[in-house]
N, C-alpha and C. Protein backbone atom coordinates (compact mmCIF):
# COMPACT_ATOMS: atom_id res chain seq x y z
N UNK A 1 -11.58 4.79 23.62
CA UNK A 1 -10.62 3.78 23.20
C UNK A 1 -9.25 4.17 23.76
N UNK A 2 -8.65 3.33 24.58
CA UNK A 2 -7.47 3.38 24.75
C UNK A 2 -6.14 3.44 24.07
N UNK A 3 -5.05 4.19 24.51
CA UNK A 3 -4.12 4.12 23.09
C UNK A 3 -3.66 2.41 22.58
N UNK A 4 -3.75 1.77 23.51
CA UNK A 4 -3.27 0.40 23.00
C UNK A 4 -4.73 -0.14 22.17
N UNK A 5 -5.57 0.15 22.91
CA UNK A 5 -6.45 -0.76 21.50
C UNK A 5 -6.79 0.27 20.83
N UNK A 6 -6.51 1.76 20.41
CA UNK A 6 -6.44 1.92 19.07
C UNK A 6 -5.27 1.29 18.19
N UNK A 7 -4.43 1.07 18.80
CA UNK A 7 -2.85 0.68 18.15
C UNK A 7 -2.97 -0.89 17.61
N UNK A 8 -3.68 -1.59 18.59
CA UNK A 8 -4.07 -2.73 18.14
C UNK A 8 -5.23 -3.23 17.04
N UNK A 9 -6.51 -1.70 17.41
CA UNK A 9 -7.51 -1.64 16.09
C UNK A 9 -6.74 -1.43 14.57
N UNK A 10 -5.66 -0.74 14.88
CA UNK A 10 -5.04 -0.31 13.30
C UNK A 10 -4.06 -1.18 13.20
N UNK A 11 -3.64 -1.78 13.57
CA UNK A 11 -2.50 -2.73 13.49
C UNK A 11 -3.51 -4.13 12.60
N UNK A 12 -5.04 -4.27 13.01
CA UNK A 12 -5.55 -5.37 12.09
C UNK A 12 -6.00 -5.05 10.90
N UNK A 13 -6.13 -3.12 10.78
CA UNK A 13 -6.57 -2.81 9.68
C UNK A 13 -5.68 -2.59 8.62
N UNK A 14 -4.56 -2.60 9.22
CA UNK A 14 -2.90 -2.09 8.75
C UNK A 14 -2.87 -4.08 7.75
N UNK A 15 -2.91 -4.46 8.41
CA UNK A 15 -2.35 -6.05 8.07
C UNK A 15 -3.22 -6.35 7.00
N UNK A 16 -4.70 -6.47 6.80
CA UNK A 16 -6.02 -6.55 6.53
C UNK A 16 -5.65 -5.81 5.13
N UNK A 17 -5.89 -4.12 4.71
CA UNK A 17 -5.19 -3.94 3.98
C UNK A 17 -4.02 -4.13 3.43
N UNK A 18 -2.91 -4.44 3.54
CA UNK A 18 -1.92 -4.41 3.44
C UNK A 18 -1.73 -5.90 2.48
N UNK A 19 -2.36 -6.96 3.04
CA UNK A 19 -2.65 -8.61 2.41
C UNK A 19 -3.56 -8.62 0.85
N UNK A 20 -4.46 -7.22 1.24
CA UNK A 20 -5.62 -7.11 -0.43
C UNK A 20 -4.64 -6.74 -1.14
N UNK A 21 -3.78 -5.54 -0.74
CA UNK A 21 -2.70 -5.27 -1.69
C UNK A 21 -1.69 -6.12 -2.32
N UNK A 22 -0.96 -6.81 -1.71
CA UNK A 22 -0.33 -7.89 -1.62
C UNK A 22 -0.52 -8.87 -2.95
N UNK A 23 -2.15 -9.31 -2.38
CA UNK A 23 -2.73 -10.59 -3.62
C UNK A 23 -2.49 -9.64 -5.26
N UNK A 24 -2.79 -8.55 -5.25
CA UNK A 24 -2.88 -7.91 -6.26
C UNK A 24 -1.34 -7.44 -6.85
N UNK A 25 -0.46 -7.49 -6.24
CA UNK A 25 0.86 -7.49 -6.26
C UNK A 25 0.89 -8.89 -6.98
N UNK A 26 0.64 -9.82 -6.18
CA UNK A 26 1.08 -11.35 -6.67
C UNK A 26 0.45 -11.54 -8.56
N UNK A 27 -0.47 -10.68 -8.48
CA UNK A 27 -0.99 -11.05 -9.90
C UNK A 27 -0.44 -10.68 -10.97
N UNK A 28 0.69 -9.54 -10.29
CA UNK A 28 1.28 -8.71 -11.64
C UNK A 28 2.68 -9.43 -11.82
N UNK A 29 3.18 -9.25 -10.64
CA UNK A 29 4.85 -9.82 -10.32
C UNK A 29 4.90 -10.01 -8.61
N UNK A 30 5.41 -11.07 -9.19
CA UNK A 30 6.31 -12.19 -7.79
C UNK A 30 7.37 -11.77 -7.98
N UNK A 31 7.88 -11.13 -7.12
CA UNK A 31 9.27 -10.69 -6.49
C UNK A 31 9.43 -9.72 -6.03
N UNK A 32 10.89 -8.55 -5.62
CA UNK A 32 10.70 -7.64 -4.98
C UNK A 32 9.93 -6.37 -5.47
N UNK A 33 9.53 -5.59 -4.96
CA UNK A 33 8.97 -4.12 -5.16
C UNK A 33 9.61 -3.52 -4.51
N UNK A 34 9.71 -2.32 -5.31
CA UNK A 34 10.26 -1.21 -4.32
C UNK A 34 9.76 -0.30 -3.44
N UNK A 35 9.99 -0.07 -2.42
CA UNK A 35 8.75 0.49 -1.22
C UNK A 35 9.10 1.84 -2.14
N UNK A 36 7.91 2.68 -1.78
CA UNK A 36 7.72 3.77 -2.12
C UNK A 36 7.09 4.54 -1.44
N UNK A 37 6.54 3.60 -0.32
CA UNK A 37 5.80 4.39 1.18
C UNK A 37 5.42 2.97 1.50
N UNK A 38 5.91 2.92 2.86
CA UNK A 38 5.93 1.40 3.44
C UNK A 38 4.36 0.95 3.49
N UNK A 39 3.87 2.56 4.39
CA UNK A 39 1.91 1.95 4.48
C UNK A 39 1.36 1.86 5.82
N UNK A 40 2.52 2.19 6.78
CA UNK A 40 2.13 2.09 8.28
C UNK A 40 2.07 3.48 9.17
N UNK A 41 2.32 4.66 8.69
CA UNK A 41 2.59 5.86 9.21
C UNK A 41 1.09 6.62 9.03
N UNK A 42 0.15 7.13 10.07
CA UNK A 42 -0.80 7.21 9.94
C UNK A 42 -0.84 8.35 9.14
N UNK A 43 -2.25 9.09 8.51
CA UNK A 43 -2.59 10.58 8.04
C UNK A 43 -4.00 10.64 8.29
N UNK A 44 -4.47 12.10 8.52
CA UNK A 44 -5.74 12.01 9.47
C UNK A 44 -6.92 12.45 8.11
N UNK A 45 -7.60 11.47 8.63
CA UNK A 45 -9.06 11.73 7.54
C UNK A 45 -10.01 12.08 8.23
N UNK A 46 -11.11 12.68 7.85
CA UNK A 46 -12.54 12.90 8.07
C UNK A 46 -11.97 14.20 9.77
N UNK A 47 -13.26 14.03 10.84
CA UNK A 47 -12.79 15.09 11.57
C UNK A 47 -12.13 14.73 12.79
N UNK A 48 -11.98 13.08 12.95
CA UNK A 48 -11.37 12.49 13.85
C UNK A 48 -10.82 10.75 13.45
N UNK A 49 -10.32 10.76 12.28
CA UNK A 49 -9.72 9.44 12.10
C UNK A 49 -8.44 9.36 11.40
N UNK A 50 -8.29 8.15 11.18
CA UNK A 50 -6.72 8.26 10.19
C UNK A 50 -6.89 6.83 9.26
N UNK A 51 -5.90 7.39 8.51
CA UNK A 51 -6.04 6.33 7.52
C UNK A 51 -4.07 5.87 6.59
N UNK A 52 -4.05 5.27 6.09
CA UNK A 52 -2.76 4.45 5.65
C UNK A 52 -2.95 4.89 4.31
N UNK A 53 -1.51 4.97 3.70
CA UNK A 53 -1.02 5.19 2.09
C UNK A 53 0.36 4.10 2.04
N UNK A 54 0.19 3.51 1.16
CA UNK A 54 1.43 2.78 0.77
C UNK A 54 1.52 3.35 -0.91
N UNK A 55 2.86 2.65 -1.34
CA UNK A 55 3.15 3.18 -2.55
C UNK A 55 4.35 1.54 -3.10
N UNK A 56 4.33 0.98 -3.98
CA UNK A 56 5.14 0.04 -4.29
C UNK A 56 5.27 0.06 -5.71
N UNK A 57 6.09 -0.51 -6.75
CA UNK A 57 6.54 -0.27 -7.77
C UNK A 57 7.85 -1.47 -8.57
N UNK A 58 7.23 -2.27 -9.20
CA UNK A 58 8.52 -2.91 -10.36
C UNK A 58 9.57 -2.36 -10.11
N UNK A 59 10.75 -3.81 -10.05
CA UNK A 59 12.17 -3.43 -10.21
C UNK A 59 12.52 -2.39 -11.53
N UNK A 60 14.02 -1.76 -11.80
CA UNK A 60 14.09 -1.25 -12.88
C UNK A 60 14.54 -2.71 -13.81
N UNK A 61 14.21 -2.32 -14.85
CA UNK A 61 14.41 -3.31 -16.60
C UNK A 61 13.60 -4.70 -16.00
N UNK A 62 12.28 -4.44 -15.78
CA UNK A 62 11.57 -5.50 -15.63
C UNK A 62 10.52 -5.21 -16.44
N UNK A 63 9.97 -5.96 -17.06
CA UNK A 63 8.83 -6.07 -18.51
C UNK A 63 7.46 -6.34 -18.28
N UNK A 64 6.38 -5.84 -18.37
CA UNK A 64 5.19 -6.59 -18.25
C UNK A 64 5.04 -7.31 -19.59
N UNK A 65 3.91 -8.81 -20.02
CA UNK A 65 3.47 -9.38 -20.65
C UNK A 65 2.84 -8.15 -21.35
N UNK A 66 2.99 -8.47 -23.01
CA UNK A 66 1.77 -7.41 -23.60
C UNK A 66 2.23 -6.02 -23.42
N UNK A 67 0.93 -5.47 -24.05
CA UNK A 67 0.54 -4.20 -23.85
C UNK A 67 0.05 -3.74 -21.83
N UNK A 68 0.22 -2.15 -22.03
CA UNK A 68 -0.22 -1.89 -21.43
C UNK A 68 -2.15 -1.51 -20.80
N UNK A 69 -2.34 -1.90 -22.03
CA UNK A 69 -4.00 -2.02 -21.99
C UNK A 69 -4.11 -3.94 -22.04
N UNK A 70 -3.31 -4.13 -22.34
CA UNK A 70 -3.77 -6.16 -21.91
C UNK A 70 -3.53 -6.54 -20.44
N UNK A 71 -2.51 -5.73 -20.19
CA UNK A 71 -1.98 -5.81 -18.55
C UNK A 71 -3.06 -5.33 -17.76
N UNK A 72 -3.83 -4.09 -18.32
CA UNK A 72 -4.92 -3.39 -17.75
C UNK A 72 -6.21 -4.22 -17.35
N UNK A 73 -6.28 -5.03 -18.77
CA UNK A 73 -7.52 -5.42 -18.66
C UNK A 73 -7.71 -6.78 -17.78
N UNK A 74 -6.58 -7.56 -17.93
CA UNK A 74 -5.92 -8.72 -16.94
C UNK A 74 -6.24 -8.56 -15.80
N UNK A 75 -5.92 -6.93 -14.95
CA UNK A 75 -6.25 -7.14 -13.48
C UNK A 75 -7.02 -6.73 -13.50
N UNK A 76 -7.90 -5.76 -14.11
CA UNK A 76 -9.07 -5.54 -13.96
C UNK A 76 -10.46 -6.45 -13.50
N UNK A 77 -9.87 -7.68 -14.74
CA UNK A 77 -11.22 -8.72 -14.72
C UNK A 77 -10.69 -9.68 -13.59
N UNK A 78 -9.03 -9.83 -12.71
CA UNK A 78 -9.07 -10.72 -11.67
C UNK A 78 -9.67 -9.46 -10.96
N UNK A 79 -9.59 -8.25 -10.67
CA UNK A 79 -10.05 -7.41 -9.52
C UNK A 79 -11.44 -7.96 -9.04
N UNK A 80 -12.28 -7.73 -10.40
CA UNK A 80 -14.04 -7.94 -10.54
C UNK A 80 -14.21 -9.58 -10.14
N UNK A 81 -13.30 -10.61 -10.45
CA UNK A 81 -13.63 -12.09 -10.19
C UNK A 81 -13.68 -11.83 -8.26
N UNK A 82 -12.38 -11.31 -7.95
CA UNK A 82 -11.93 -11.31 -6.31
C UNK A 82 -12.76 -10.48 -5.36
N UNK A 83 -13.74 -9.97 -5.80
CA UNK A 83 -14.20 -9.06 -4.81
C UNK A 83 -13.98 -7.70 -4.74
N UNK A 84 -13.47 -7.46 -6.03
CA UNK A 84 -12.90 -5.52 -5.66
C UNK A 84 -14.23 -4.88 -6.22
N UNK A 85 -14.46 -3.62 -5.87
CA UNK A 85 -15.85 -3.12 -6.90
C UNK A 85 -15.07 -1.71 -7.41
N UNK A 86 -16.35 -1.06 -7.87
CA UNK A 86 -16.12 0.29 -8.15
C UNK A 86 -14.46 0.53 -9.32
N UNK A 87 -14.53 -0.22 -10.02
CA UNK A 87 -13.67 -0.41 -10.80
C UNK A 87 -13.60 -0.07 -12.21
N UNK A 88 -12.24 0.92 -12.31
CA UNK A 88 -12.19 1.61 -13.95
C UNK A 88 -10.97 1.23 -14.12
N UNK A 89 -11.02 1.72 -15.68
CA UNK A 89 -9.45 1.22 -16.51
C UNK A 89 -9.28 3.37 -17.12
N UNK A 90 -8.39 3.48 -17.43
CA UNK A 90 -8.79 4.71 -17.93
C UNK A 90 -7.14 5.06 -18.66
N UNK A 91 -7.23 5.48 -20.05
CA UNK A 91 -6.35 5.35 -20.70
C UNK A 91 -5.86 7.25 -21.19
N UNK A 92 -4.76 7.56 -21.55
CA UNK A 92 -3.98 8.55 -21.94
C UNK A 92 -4.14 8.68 -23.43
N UNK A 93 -4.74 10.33 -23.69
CA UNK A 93 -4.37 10.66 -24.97
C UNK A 93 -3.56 10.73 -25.78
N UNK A 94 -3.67 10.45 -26.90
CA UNK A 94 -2.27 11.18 -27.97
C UNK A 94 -1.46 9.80 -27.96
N UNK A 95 -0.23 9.93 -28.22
CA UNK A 95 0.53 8.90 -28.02
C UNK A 95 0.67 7.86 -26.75
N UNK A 96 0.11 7.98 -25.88
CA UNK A 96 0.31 8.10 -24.50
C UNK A 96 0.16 6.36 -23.98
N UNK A 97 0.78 5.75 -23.48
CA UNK A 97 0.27 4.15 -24.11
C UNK A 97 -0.13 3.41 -22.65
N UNK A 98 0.37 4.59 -21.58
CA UNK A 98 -0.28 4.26 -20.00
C UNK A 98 -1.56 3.86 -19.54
N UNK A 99 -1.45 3.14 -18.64
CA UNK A 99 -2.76 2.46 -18.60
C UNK A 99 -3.13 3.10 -16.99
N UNK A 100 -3.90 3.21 -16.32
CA UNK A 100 -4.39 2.85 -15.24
C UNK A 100 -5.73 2.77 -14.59
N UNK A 101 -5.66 1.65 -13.97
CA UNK A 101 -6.67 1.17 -13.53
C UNK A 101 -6.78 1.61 -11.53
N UNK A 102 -8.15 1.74 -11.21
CA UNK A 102 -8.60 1.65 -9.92
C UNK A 102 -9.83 0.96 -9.53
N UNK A 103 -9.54 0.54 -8.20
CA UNK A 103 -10.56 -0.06 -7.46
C UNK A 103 -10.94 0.26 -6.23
N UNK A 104 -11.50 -0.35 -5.38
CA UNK A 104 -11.66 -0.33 -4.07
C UNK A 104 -11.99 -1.79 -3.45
N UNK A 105 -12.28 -1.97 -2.47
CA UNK A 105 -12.58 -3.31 -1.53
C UNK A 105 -12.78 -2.41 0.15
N UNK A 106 -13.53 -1.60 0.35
CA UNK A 106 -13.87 -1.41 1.86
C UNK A 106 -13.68 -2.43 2.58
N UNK A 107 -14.24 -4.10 2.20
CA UNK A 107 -14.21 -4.88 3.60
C UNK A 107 -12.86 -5.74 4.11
N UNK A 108 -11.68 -4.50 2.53
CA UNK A 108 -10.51 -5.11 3.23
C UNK A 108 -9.61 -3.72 3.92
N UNK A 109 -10.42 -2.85 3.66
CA UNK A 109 -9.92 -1.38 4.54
C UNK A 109 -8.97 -0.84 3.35
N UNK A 110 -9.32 -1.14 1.87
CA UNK A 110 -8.83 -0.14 0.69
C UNK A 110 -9.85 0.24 0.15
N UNK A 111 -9.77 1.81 0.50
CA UNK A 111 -10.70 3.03 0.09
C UNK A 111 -10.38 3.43 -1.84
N UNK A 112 -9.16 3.04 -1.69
CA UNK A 112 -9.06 3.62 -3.34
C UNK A 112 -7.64 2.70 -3.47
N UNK A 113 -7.08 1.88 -4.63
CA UNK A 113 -5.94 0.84 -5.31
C UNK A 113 -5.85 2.20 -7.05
N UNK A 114 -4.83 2.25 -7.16
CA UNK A 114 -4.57 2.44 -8.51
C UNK A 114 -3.26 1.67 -9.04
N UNK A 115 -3.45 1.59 -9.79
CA UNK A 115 -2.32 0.68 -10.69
C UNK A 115 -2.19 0.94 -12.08
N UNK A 116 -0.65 1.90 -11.95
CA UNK A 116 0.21 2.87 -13.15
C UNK A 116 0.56 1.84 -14.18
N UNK A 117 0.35 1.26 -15.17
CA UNK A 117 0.67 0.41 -16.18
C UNK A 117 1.59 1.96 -17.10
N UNK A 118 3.02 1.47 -17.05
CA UNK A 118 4.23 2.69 -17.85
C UNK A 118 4.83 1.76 -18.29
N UNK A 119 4.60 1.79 -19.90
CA UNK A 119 5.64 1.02 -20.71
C UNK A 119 6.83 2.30 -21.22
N UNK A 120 8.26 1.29 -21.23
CA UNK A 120 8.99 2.03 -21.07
C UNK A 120 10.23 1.20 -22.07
N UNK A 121 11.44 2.50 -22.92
CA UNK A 121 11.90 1.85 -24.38
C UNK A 121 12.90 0.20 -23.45
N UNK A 122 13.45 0.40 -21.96
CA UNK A 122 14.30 -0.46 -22.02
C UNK A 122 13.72 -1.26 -20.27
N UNK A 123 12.75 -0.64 -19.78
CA UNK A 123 12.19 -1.45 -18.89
C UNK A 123 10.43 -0.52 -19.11
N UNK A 124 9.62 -1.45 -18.17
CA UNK A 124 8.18 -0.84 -18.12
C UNK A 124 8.25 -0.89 -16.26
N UNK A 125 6.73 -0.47 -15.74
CA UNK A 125 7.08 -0.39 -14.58
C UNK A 125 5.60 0.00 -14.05
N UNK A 126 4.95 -0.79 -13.08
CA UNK A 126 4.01 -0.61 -12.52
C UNK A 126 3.98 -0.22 -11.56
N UNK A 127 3.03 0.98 -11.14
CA UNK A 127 3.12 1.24 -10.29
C UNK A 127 1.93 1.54 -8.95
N UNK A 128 1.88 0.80 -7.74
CA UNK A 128 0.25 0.46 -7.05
C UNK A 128 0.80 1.79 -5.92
N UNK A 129 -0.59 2.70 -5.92
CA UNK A 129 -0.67 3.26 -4.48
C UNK A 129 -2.13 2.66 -3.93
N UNK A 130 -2.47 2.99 -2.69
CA UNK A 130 -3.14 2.28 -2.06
C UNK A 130 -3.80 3.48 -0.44
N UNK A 131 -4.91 4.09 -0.91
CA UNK A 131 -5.09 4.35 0.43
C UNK A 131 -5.93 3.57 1.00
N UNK A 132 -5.92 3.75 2.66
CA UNK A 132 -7.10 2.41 3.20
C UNK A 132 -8.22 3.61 3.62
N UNK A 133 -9.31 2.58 4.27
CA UNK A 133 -10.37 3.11 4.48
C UNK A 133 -10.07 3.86 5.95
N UNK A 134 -10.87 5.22 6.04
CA UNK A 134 -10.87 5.80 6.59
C UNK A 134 -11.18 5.82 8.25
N UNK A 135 -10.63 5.52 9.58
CA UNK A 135 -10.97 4.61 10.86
C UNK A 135 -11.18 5.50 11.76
N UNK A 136 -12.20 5.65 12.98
CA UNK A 136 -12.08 5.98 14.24
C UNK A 136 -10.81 6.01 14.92
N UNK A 137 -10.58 7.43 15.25
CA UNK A 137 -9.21 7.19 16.18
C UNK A 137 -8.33 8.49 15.65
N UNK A 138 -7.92 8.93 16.78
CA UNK A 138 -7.00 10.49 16.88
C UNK A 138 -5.81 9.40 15.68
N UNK A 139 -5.18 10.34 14.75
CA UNK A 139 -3.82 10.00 14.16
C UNK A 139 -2.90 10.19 14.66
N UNK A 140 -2.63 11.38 15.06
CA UNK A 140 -1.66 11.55 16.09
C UNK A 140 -1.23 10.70 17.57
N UNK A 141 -2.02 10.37 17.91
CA UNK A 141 -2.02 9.34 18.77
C UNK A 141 -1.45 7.96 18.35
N UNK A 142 -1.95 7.73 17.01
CA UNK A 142 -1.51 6.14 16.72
C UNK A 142 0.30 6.43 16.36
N UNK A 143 0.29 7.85 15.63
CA UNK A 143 1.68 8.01 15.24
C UNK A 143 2.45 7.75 16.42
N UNK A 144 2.10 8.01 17.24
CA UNK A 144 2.83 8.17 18.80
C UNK A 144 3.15 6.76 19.12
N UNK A 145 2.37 5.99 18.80
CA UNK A 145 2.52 4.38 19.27
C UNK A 145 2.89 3.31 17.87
N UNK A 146 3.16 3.94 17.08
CA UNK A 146 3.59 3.70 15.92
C UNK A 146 5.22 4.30 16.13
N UNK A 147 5.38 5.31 16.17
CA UNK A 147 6.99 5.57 15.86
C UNK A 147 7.21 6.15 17.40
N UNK A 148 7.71 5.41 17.88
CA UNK A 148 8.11 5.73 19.64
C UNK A 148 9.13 7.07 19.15
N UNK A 149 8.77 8.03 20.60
CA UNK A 149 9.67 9.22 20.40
C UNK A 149 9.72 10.40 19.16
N UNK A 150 8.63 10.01 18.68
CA UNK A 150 8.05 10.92 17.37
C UNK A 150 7.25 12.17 18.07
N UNK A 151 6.43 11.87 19.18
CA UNK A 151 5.85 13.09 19.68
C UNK A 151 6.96 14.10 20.63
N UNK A 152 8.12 13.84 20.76
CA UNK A 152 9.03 14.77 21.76
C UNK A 152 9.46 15.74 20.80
N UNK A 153 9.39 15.63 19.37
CA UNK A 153 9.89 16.45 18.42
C UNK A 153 11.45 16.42 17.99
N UNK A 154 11.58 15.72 18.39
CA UNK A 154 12.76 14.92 18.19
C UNK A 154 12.70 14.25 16.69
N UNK A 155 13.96 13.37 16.11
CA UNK A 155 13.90 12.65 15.17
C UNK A 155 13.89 11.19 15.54
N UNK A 156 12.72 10.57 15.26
CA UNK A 156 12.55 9.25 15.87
C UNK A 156 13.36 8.14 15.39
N UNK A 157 14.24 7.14 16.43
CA UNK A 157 15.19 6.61 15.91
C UNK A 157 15.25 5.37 15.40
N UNK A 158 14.52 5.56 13.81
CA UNK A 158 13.68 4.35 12.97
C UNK A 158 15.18 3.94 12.31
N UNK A 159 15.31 3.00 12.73
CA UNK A 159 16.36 2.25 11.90
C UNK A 159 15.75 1.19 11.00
N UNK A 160 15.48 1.19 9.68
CA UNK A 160 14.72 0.57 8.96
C UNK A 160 15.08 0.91 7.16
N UNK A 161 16.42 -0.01 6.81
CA UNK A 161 16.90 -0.29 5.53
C UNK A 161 16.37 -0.56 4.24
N UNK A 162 14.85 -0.91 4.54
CA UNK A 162 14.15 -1.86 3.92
C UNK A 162 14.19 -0.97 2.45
N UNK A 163 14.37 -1.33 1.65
CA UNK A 163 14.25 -0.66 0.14
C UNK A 163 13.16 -1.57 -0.67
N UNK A 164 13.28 -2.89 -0.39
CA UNK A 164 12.35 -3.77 -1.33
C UNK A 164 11.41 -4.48 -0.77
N UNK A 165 10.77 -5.24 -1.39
CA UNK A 165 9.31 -6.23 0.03
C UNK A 165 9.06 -7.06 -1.66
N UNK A 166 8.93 -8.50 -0.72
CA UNK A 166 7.94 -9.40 -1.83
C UNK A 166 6.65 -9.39 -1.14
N UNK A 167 5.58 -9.27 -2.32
CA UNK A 167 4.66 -9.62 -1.48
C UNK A 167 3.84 -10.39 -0.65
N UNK A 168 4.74 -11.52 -0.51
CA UNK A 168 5.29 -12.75 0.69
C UNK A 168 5.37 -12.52 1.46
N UNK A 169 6.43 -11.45 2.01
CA UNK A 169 6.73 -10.80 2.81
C UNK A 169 6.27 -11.05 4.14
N UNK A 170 6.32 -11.00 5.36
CA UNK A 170 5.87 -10.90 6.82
C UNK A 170 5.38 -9.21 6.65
N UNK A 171 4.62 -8.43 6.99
CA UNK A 171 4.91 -6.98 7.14
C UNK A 171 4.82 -6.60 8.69
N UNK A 172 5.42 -5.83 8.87
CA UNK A 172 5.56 -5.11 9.78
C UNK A 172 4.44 -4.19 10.16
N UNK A 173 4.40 -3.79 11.26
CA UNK A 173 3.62 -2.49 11.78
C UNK A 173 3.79 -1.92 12.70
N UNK A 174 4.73 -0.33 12.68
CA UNK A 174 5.40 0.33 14.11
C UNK A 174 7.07 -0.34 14.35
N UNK A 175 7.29 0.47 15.08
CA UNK A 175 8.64 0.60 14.96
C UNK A 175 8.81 -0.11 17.01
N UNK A 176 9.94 -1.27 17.03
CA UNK A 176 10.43 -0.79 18.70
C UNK A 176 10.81 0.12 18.82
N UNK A 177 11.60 0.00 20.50
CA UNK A 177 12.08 1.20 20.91
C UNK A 177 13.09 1.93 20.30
N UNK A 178 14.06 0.86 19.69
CA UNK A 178 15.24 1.06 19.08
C UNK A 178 15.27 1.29 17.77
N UNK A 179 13.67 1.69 17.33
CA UNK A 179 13.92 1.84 15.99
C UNK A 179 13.88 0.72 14.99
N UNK A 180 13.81 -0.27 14.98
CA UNK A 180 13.78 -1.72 14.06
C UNK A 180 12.02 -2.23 14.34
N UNK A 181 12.36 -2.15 12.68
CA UNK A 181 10.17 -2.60 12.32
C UNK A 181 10.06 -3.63 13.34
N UNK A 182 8.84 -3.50 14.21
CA UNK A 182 8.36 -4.30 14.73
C UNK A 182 7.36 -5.75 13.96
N UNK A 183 7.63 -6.76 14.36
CA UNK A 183 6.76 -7.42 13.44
C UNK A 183 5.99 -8.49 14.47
N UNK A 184 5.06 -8.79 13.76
CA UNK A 184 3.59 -9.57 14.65
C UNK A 184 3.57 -11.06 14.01
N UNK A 185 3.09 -11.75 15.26
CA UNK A 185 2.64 -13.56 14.97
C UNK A 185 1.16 -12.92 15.13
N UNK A 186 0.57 -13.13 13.50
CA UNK A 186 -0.49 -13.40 13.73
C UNK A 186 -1.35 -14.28 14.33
């Protein structure tokens, strides 16, 4: 595989994931999240592949409906209606009133979804990480065509402000030359 069509293989798996997450975003809250790991920077799995982590999270003093076990059980049963499998809820001892739930969906390239249900005295706050499924293809290599000027050892010159994302959003994947997220017409 060439470096461009690995760049282009992960760029559909990048998007692909990135949209399962998204819908599941839309179910909790419509509006911004706060990046917490954008989701496009590769990490190497198995003995020759790589794979994606994102991280997103509720504004501060924003409320979920309910409890944190009603919120739980809410996405749980849209997870199981939509196609997710392999799906638990799993709750905290003692006082502990956190909820979280996980899933998966392989045929959208998410290996593992969790979702932090934290009620909190003056905001609550959910919180989704997301790794994808595990792909053919050197990581290092995609990093290379992902963040131009990252392999000279240098500091690659990502100019990229982004603090929040709806999950509306256009997303991005890879950086130009100059550092500003590149973004795709599907």
């Amino acid at each position: 595989m060439t470096g461009e069509e690995l760049f282009d293989r992960a760029r559909e798996v990048n998007f692909t994931y990135k949209a399962a997450v998204a819908d599941v975003q839309l179910q909790l809250f419509d509006g911004e999240w706060t990046l917490e790991g954008y989701g496009d920077s590769s990490d190497q799995c198995g003995d020759d592949g790589y794979m994606f982590r994102l991280g997103r999270s509720t504004p501060f003093e924003w409320r979920f409906e309910g409890t944190p076990a009603e919120a739980g059980e809410r996405i749980a049963a849209w997870l199981d209606e939509n196609g997710w499998s392999d799906i638990k809820t799993r709750t905290y001892s003692g006082d502990v009133d956190s909820v979280l739930v996980e899933a998966e969906k392989p045929e959208s390239h998410v290996a593992l979804l969790t979702i932090d249900f934290n009620p909190g005295e003056r905001s609550d706050m959910i919180t989704i990480n997301a790794d994808s499924t595990c792909e053919p293809g050197d990581w290092l290599d995609l990093i290379d065509s992902v963040m131009p000027g990252i392999s000279t050892g240098e500091d690659a010159p990502i100019q990229d402000d982004r603090t929040t994302e709806r999950p509306t959003d256009t997303p991005s994947f890879g950086y130009n030359d100059d550092g500003t997220p590149r973004f795709w017409n599907k």
